[in-house]
Protein backbone atom coordinates (compact mmCIF):
# COMPACT_ATOMS: atom_id res chain seq x y z
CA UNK A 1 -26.44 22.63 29.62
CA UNK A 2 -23.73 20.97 31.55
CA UNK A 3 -23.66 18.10 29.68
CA UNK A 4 -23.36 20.02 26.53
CA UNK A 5 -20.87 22.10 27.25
CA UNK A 6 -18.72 19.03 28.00
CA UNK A 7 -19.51 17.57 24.51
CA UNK A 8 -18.78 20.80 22.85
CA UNK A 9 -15.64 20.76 24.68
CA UNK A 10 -14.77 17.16 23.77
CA UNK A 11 -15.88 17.72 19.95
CA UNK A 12 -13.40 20.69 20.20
CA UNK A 13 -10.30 18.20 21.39
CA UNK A 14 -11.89 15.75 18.92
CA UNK A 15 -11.22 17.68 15.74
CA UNK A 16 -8.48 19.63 17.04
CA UNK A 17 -6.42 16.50 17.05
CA UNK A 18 -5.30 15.79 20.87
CA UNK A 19 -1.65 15.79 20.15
CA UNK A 20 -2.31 14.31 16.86
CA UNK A 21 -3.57 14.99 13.08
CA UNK A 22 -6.51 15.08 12.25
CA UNK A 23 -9.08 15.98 9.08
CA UNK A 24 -11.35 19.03 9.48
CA UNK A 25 -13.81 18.09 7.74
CA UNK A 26 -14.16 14.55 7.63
CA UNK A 27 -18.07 14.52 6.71
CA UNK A 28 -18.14 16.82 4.02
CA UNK A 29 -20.97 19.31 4.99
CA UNK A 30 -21.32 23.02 6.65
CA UNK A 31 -24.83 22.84 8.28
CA UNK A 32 -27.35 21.84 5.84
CA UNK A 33 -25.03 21.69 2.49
CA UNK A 34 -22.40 20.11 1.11
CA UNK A 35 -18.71 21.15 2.06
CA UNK A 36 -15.35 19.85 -0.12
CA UNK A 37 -13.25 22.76 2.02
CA UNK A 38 -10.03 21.27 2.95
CA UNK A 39 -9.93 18.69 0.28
CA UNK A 40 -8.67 19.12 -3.19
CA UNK A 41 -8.89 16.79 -6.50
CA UNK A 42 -6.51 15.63 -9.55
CA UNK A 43 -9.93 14.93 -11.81
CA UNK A 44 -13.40 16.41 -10.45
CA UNK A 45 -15.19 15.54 -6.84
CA UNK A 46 -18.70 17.05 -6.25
CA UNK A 47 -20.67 16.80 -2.98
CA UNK A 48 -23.23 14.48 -3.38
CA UNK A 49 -26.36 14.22 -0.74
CA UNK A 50 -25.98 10.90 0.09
CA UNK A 51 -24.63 9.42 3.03
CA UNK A 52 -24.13 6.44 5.48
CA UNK A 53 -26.40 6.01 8.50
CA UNK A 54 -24.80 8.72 11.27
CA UNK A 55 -23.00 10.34 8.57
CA UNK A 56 -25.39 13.36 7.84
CA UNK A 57 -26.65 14.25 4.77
CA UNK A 58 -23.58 14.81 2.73
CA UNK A 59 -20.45 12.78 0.93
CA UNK A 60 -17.80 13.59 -1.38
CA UNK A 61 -18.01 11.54 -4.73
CA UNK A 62 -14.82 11.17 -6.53
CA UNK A 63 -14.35 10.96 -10.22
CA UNK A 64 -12.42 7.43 -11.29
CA UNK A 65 -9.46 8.20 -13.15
CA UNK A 66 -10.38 7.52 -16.93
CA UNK A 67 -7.47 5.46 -19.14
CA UNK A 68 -8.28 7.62 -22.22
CA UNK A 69 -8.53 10.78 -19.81
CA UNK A 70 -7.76 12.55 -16.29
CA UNK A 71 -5.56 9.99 -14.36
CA UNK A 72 -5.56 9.01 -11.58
CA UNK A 73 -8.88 9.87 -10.06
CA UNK A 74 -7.73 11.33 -6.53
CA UNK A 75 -9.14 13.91 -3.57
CA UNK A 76 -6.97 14.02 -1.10
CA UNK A 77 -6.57 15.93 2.33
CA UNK A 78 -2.84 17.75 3.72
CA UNK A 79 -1.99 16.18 6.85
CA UNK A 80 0.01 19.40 8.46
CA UNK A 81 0.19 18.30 11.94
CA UNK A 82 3.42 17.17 13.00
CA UNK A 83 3.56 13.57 11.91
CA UNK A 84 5.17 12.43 15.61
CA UNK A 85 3.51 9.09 15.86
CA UNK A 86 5.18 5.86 14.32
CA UNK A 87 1.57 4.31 13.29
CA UNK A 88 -1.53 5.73 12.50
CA UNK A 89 -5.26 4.19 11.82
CA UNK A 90 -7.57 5.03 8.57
CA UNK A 91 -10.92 4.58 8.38
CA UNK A 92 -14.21 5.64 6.21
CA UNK A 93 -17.13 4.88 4.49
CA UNK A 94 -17.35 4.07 0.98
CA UNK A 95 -18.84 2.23 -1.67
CA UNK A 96 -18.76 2.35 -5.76
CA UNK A 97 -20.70 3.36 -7.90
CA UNK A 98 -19.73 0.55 -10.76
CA UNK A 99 -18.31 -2.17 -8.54
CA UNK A 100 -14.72 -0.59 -9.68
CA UNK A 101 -12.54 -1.07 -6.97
CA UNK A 102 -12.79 2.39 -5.26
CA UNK A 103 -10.43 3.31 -1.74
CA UNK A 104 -8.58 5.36 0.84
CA UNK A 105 -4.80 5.51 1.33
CA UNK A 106 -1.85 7.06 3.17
CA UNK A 107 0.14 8.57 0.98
CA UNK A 108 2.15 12.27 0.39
CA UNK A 109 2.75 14.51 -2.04
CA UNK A 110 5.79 16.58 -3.84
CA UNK A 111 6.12 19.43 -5.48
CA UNK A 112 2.51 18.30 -7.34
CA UNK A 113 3.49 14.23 -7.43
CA UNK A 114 1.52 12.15 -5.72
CA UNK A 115 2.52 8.75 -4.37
CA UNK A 116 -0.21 6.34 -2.48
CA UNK A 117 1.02 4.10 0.11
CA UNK A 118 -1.01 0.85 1.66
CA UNK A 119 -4.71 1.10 1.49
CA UNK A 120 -8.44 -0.36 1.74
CA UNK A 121 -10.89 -1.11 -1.31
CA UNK A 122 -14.08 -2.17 -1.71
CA UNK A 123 -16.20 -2.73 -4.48
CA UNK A 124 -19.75 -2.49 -3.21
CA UNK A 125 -22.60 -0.65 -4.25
CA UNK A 126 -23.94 -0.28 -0.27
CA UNK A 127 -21.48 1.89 1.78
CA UNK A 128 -18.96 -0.20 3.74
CA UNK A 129 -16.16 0.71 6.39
CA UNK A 130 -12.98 0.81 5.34
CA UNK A 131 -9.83 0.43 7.86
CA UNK A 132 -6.07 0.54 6.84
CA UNK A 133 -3.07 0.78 9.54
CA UNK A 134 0.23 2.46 8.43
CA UNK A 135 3.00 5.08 8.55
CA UNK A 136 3.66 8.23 6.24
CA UNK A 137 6.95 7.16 5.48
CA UNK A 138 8.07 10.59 4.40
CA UNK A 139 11.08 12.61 3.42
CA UNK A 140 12.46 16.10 2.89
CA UNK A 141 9.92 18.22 0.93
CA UNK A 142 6.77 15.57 1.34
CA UNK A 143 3.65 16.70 2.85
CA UNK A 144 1.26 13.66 4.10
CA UNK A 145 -1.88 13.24 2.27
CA UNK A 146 -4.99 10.80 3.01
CA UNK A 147 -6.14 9.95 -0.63
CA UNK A 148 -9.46 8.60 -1.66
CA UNK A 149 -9.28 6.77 -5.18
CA UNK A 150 -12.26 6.95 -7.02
CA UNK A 151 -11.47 4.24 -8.84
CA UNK A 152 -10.50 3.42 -12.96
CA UNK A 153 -12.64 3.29 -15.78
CA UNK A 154 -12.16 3.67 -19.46
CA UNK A 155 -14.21 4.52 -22.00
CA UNK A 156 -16.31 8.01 -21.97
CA UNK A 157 -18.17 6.90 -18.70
CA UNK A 158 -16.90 8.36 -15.48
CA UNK A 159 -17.16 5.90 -12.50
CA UNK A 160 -17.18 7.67 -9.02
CA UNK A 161 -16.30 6.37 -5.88
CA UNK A 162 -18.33 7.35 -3.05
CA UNK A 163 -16.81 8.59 0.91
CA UNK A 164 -17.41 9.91 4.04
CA UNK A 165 -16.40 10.55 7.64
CA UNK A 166 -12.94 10.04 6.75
CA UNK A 167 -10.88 9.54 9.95
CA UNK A 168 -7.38 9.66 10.93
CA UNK A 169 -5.96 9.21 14.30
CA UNK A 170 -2.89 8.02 16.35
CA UNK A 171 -2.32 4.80 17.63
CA UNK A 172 1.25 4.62 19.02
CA UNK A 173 1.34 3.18 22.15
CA UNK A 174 -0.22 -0.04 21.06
CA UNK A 175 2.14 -2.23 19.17
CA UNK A 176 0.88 -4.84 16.74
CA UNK A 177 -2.89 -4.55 17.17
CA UNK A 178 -5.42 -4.61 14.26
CA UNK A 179 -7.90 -2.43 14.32
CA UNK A 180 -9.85 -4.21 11.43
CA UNK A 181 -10.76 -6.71 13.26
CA UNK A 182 -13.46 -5.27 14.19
CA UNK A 183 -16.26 -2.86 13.22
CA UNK A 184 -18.39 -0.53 15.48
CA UNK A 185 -21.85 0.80 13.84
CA UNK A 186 -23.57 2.83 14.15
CA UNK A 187 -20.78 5.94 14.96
CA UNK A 188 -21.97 8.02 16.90
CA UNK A 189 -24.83 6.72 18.79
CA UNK A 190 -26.81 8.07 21.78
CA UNK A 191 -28.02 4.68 23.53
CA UNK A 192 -26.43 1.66 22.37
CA UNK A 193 -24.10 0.37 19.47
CA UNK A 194 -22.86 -3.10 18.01
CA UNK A 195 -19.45 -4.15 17.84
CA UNK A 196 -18.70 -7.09 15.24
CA UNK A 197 -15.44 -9.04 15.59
CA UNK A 198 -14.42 -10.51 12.29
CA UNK A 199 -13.64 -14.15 14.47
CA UNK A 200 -15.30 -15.34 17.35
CA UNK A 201 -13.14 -14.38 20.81
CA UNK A 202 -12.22 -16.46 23.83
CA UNK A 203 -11.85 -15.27 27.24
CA UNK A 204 -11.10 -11.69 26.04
CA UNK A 205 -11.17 -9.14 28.08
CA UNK A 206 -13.06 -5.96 26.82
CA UNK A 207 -12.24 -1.93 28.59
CA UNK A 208 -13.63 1.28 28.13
CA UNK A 209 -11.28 4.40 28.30
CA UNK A 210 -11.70 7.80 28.07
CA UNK A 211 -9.35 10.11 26.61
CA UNK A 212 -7.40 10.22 29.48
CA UNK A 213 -6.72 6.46 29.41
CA UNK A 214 -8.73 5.89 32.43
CA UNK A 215 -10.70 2.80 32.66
CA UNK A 216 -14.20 3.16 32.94
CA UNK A 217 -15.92 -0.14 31.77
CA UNK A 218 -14.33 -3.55 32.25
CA UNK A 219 -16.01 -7.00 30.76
CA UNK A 220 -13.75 -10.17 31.66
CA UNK A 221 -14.17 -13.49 29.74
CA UNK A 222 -16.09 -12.33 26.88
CA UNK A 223 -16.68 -15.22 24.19
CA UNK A 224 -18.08 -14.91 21.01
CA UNK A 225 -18.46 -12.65 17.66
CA UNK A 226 -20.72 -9.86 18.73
CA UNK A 227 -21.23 -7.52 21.44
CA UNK A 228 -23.62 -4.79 22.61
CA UNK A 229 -22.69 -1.46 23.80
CA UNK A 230 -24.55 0.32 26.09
CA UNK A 231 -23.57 3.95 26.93
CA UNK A 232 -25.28 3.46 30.21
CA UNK A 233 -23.90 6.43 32.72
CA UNK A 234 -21.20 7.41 30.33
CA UNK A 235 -21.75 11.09 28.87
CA UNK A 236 -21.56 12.39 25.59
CA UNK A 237 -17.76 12.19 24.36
CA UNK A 238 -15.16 10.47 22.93
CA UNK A 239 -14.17 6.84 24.36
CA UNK A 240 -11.89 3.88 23.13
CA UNK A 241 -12.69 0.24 23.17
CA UNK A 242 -9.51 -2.07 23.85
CA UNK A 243 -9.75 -5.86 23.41
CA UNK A 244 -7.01 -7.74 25.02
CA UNK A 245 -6.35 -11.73 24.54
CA UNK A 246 -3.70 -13.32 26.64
CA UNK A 247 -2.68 -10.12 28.08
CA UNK A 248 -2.10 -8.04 24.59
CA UNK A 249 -4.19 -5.69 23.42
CA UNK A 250 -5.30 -6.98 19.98
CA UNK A 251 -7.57 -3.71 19.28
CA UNK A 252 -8.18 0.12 19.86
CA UNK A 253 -11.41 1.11 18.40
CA UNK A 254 -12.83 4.82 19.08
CA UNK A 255 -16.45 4.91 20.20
CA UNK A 256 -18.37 8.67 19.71
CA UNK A 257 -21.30 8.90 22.24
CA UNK A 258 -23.96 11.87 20.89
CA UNK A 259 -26.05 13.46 23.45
């Protein structure tokens, strides 16, 4: 009961936003049925009960803007949180349902106008992760949005664009790191998850924090591509994974440990 309680409380700061913004409802479902509260649409988006492994039973499928129709084809999410932080991370799962380029993007909006900055795409039919690091870059009058483009298609047929647990977070604090660099899966986990590092690493230096920034997990000279988590004595919550090469810190991925 303990142990749940603390999870609880750490889901709590988790989509609260621990000094930072955050989207509510990032996997699209209430319970055992689809949920689009929070987001809103230029064309159409339906909940759709597919989903990636650890993502539920739900998505949000967005309607690709049509050339001879409703364009573009955007949900996006209002961002109302004081924007404080220089740099932020994006990240979700996606894939299309055409192999048109579908996406997620920072980008804000104006009395109705909406204007996308830098982004991710993919074009594959399996879900993928997507990762894109940026700023808002407002001014007077914008709100910040997180867009997901469902992609273009002309003709009568309506392509969709497929997404879920869409997440937004902070990373000030940690200049010039890349957090695509690698990808965690599966998120969240309850024993043990892989982390795959687009290179292979030498003599890196891996630590787990918690959300306090204290270290709880340290592996020195770590070579190679691939590496197994294991939550070991580590409780339900939320952690980060740094990677630091020649004394930078090259990576700040979030790890979500179930019960």
């Amino acid at each position: 009961m303990k142990n749940l309680f603390s999870f609880c409380v750490l889901m709590l700061v988790y989509f609260s936003g621990f000094s930072q913004p955050v989207i509510q409802n990032n996997s699209f479902e209430n319970g055992s049925v689809g949920d689009l509260s929070g987001w809103q649409w230029t064309c159409n988006a339906l909940s759709d009960s597919s989903a990636p492994e650890n993502g539920g039973n739900w998505c949000i499928k967005v309607a690709g803007g049509n050339v001879k129709g409703c364009f573009p084809g955007y949900a996006y999410y209002k961002i109302t949180s004081p924007l404080n932080e220089p740099e932020y991370i994006l990240t979700c799962w996606a894939h299309s349902e055409t192999n048109s380029a579908v996406g997620i993007y920072f980008g804000k909006i104006n009395n109705g106008i909406i204007t996308i900055g830098l982004g991710d795409t993919t074009s594959s039919l399996e879900w993928e992760q997507l990762s894109v690091t940026s700023n808002f870059n407002l001014q007077l009058g914008d709100t910040a949005i997180v867009v997901l483009n469902g992609g273009l298609t002309g003709g009568p047929f309506v392509n969709f664009g497929y997404f879920d647990l869409v997440d937004l977070e902070s990373i000030s604090g940690f200049s010039d790191i890349d957090n695509s660099i690698c990808n965690i899966f599966p998120i969240p986990f309850s024993e043990h998850t892989t982390v795959n590092f687009n290179s292979d690493l030498k003599n890196a230096t891996l630590i787990v924090t918690n959300l306090q920034g204290i270290q709880l997990k340290v592996i020195n000279n770590f070579y190679g591509r691939k590496f197994d988590f294991f939550r070991d004595n580590l409780v339900s919550g939320i952690y980060f994974l740094q990677v630091v090469v020649n004394n930078k810190v090259i990576t700040n991925k979030k790890i979500l440990i179930a019960e």
